[in-house]
PDB file of N, CA and C in Angstrom:
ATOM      1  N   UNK A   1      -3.257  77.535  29.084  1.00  0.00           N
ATOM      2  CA  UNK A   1      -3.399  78.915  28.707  1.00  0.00           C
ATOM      3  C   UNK A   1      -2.534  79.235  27.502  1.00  0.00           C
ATOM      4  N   UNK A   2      -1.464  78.748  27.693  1.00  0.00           N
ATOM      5  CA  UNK A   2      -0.674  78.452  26.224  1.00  0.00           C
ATOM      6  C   UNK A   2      -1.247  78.794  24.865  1.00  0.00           C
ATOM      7  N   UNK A   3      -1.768  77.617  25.077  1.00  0.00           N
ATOM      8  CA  UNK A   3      -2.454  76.778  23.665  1.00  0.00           C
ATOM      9  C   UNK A   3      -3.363  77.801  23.736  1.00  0.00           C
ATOM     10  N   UNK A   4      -4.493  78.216  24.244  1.00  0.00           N
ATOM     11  CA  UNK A   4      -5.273  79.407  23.825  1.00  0.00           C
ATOM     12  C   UNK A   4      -4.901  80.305  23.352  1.00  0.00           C
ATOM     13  N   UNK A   5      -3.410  81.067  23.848  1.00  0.00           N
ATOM     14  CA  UNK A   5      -3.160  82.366  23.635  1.00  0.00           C
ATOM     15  C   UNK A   5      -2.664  82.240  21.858  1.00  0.00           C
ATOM     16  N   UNK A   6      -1.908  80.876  21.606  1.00  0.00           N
ATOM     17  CA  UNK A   6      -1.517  80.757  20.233  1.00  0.00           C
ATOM     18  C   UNK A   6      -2.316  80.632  19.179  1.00  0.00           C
ATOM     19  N   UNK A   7      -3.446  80.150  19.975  1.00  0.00           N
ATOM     20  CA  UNK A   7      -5.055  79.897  18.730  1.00  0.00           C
ATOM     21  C   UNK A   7      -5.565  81.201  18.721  1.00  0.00           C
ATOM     22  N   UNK A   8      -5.601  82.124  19.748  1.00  0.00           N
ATOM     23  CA  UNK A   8      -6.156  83.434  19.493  1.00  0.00           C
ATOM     24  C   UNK A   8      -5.594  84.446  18.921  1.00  0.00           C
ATOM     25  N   UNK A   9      -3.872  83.794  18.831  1.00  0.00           N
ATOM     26  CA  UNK A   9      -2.732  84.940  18.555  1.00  0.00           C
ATOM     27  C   UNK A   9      -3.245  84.026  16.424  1.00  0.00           C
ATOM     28  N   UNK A  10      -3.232  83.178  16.057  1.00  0.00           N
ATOM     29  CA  UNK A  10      -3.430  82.788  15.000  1.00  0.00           C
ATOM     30  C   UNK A  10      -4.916  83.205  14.503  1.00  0.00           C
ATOM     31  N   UNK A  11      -6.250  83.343  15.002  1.00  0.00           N
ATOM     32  CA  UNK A  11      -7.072  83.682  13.765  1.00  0.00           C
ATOM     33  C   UNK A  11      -6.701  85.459  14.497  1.00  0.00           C
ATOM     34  N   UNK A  12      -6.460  85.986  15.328  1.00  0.00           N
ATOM     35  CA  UNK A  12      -5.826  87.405  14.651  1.00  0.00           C
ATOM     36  C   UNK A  12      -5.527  87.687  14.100  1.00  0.00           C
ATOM     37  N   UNK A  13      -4.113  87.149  13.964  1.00  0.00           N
ATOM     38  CA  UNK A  13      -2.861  87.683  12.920  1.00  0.00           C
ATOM     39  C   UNK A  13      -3.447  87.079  11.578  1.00  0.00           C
ATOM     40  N   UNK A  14      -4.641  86.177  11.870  1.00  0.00           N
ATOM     41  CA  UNK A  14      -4.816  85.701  10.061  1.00  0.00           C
ATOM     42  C   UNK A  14      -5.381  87.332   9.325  1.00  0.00           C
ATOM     43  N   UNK A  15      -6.062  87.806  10.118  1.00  0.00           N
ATOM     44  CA  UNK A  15      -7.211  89.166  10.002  1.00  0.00           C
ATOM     45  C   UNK A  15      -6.058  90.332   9.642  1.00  0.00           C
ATOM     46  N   UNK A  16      -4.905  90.250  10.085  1.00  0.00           N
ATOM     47  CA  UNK A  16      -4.384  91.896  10.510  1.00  0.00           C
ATOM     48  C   UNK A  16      -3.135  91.537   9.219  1.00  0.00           C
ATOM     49  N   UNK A  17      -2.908  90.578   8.811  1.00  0.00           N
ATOM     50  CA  UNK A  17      -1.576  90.136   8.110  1.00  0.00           C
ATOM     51  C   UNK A  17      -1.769  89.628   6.883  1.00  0.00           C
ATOM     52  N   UNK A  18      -3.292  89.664   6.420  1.00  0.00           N
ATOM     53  CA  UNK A  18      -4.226  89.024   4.955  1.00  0.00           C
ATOM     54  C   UNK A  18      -3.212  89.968   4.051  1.00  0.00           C
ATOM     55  N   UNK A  19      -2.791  89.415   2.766  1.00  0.00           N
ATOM     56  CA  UNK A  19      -2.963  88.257   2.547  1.00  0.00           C
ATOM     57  C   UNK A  19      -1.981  86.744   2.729  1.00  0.00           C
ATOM     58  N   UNK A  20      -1.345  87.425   3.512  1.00  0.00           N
ATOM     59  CA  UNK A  20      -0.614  85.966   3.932  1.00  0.00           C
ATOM     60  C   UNK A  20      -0.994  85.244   4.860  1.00  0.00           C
ATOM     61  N   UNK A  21      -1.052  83.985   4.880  1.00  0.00           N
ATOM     62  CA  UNK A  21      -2.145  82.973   5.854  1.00  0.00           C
ATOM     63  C   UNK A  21      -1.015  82.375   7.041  1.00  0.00           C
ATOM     64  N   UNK A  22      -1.627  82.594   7.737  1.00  0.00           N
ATOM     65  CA  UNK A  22      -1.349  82.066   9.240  1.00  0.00           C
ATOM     66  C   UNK A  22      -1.892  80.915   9.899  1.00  0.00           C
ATOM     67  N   UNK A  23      -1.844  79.828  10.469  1.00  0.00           N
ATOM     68  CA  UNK A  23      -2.255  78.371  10.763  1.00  0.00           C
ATOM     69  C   UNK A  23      -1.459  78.365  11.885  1.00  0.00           C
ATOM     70  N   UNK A  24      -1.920  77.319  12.855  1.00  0.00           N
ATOM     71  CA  UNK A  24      -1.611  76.244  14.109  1.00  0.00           C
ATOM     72  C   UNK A  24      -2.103  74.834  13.852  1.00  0.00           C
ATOM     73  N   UNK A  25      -0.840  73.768  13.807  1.00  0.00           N
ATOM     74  CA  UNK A  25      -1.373  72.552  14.269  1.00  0.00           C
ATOM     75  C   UNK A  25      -1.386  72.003  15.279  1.00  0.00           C
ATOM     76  N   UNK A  26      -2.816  71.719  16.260  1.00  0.00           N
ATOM     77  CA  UNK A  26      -2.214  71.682  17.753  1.00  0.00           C
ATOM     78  C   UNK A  26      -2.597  69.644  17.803  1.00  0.00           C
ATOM     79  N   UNK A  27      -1.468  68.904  17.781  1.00  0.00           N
ATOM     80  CA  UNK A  27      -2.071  67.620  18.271  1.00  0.00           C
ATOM     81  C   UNK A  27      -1.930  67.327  19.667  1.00  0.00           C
ATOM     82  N   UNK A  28      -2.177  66.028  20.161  1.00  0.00           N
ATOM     83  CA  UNK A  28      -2.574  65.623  21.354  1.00  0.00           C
ATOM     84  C   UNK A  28      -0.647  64.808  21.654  1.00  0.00           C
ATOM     85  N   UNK A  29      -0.846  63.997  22.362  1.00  0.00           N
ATOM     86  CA  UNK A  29       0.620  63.108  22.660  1.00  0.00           C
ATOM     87  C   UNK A  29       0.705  62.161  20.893  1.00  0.00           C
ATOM     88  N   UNK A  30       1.551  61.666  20.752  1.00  0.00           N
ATOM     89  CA  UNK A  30       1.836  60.796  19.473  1.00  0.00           C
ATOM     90  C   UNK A  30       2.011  59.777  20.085  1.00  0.00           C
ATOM     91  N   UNK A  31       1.509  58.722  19.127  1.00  0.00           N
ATOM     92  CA  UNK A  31       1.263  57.410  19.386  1.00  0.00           C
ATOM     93  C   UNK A  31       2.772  56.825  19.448  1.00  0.00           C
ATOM     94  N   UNK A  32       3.644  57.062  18.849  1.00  0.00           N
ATOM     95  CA  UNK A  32       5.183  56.550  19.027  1.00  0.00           C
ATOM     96  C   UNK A  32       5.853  57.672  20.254  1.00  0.00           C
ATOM     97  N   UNK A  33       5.264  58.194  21.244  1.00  0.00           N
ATOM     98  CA  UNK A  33       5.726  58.325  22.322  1.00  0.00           C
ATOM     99  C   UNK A  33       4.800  58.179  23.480  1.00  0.00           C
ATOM    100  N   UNK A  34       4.043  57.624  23.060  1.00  0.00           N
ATOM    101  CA  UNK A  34       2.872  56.818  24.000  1.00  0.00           C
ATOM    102  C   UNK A  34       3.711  56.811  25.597  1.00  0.00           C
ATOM    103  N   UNK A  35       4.955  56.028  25.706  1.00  0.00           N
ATOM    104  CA  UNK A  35       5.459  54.836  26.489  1.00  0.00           C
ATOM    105  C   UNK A  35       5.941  56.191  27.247  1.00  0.00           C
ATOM    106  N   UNK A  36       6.471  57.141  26.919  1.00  0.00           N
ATOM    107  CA  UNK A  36       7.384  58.257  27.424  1.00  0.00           C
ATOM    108  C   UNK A  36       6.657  59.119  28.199  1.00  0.00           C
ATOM    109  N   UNK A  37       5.465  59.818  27.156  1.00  0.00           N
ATOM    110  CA  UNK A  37       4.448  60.640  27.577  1.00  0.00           C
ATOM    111  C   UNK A  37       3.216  60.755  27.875  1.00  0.00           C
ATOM    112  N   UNK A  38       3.018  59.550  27.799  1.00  0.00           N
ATOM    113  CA  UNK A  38       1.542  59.516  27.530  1.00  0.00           C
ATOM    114  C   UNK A  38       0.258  59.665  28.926  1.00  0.00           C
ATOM    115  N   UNK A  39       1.734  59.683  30.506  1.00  0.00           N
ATOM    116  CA  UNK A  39       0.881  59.508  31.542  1.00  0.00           C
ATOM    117  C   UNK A  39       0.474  61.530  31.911  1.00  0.00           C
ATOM    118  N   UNK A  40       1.328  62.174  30.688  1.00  0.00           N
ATOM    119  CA  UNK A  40       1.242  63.521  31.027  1.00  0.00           C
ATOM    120  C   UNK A  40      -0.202  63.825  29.996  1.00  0.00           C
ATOM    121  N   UNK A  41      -0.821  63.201  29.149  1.00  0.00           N
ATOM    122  CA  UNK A  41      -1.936  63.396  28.714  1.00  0.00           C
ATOM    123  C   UNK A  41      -3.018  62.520  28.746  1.00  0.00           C
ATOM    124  N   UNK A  42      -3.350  62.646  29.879  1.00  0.00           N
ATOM    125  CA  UNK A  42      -4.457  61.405  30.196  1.00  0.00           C
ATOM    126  C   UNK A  42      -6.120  61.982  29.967  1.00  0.00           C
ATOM    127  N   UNK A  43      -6.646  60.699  29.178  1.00  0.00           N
ATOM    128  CA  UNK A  43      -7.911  61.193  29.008  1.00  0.00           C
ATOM    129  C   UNK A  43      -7.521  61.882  27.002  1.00  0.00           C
ATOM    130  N   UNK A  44      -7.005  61.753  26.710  1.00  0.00           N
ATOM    131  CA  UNK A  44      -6.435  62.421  25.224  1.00  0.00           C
ATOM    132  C   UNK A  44      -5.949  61.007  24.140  1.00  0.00           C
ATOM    133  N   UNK A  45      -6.734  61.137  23.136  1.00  0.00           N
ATOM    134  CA  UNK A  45      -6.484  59.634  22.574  1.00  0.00           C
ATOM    135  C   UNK A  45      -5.040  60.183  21.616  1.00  0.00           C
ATOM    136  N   UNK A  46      -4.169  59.372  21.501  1.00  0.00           N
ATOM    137  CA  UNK A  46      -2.699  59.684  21.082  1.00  0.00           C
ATOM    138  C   UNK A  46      -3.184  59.576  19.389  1.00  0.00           C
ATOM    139  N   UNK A  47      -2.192  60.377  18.644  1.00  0.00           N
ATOM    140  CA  UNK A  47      -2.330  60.694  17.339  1.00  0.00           C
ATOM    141  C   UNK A  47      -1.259  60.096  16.496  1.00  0.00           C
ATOM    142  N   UNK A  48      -1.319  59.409  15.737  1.00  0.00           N
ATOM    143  CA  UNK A  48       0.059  58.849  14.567  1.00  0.00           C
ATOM    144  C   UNK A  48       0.661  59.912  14.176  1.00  0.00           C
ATOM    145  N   UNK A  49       2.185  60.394  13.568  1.00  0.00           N
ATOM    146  CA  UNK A  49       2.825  60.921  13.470  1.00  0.00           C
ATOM    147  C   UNK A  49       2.723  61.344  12.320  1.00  0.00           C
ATOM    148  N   UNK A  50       1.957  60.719  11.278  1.00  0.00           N
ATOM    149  CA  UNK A  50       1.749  60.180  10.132  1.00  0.00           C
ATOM    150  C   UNK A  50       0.564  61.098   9.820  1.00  0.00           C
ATOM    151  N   UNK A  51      -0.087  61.364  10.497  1.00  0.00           N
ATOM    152  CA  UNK A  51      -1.216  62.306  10.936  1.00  0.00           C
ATOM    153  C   UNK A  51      -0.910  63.367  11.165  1.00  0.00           C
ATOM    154  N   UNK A  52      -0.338  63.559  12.516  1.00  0.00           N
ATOM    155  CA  UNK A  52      -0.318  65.013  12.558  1.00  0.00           C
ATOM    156  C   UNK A  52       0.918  65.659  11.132  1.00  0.00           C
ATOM    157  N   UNK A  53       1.503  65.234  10.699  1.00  0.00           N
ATOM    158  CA  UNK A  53       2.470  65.408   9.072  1.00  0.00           C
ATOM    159  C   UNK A  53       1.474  65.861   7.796  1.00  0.00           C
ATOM    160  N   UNK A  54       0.541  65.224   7.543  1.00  0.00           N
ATOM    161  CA  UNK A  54      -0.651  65.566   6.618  1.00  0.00           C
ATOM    162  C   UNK A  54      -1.076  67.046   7.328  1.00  0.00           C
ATOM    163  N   UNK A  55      -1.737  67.375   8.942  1.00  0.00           N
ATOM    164  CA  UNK A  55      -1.886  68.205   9.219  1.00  0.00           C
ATOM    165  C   UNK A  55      -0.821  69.502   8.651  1.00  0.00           C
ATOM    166  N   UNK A  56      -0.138  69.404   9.266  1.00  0.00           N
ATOM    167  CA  UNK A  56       1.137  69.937   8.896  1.00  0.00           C
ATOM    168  C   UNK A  56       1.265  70.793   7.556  1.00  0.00           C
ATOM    169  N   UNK A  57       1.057  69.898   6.228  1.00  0.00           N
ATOM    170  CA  UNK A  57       1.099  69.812   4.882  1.00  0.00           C
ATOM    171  C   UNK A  57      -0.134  70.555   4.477  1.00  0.00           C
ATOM    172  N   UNK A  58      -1.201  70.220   4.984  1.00  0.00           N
ATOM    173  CA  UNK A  58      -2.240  70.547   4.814  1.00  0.00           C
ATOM    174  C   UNK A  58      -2.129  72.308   5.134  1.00  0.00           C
ATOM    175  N   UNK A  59      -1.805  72.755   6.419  1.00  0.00           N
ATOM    176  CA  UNK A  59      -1.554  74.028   6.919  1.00  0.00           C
ATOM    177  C   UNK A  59      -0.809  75.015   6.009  1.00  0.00           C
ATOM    178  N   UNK A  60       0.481  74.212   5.880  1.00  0.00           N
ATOM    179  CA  UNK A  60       1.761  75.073   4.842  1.00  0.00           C
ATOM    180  C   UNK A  60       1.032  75.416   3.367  1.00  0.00           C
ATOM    181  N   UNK A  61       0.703  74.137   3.257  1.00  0.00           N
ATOM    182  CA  UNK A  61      -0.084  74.030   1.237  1.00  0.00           C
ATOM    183  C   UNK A  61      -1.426  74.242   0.926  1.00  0.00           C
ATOM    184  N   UNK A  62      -2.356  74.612   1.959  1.00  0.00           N
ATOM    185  CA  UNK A  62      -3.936  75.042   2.045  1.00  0.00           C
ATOM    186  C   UNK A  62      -3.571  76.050   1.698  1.00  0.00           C
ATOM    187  N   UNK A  63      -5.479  76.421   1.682  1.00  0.00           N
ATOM    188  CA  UNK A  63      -5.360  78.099   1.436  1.00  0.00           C
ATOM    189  C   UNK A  63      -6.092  78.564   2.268  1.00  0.00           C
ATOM    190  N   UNK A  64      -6.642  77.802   3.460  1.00  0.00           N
ATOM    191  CA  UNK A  64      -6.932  78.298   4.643  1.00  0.00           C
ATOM    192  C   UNK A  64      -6.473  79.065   5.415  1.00  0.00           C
ATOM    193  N   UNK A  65      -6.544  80.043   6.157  1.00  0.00           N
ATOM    194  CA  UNK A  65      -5.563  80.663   6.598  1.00  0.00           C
ATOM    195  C   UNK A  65      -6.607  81.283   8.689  1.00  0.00           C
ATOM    196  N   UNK A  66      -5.697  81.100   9.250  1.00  0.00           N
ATOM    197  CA  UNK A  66      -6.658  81.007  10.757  1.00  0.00           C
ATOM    198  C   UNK A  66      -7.278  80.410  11.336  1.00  0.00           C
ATOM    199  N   UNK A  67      -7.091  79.120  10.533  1.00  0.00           N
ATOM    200  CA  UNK A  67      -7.346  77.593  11.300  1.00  0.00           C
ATOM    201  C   UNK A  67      -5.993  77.070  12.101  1.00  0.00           C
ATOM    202  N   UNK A  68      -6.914  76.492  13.236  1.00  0.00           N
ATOM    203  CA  UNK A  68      -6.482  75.055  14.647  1.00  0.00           C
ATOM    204  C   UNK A  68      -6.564  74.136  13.768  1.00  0.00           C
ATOM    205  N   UNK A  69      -5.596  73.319  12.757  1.00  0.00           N
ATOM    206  CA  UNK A  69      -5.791  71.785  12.785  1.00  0.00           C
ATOM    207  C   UNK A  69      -5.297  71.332  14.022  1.00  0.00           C
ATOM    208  N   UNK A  70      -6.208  69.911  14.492  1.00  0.00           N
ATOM    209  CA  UNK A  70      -6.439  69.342  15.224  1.00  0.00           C
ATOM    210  C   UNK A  70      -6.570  67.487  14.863  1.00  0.00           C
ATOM    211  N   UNK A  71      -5.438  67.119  14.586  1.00  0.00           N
ATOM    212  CA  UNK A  71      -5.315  66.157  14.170  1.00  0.00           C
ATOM    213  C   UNK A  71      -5.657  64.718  14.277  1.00  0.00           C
TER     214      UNK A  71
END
């Protein structure tokens, strides 16, 4: 319920707060904590770190604004 409320609280605030852009990057477990976490996301293919970072970059330095990257 979390994760919904922050994706719905983000393309809102993209609408009510124009012109400054608002983003979420939501990834899955990371592949370099596989060993730690990975039995808490089962069924979820793990993401490089390396990846969700471009996401990241992509969010801050786009000009998208009220997008879920999803890495």
């Amino acid at each position: 319920m979390a994760n919904g409320a922050v994706e719905s609280f983000v393309r809102a605030a993209a609408v009510e707060i124009a012109p400054r852009r608002v983003n979420a990057v939501s990834p899955t477990v990371f592949t370099e904590s596989l060993a730690d976490y990975g039995d808490f996301f089962p069924g979820m293919p793990p993401v490089d770190l390396a990846v969700v970072a471009r996401s990241y970059v992509r969010s801050v330095e786009g000009a998208q604004t009220g997008q879920i990257f999803i890495p």
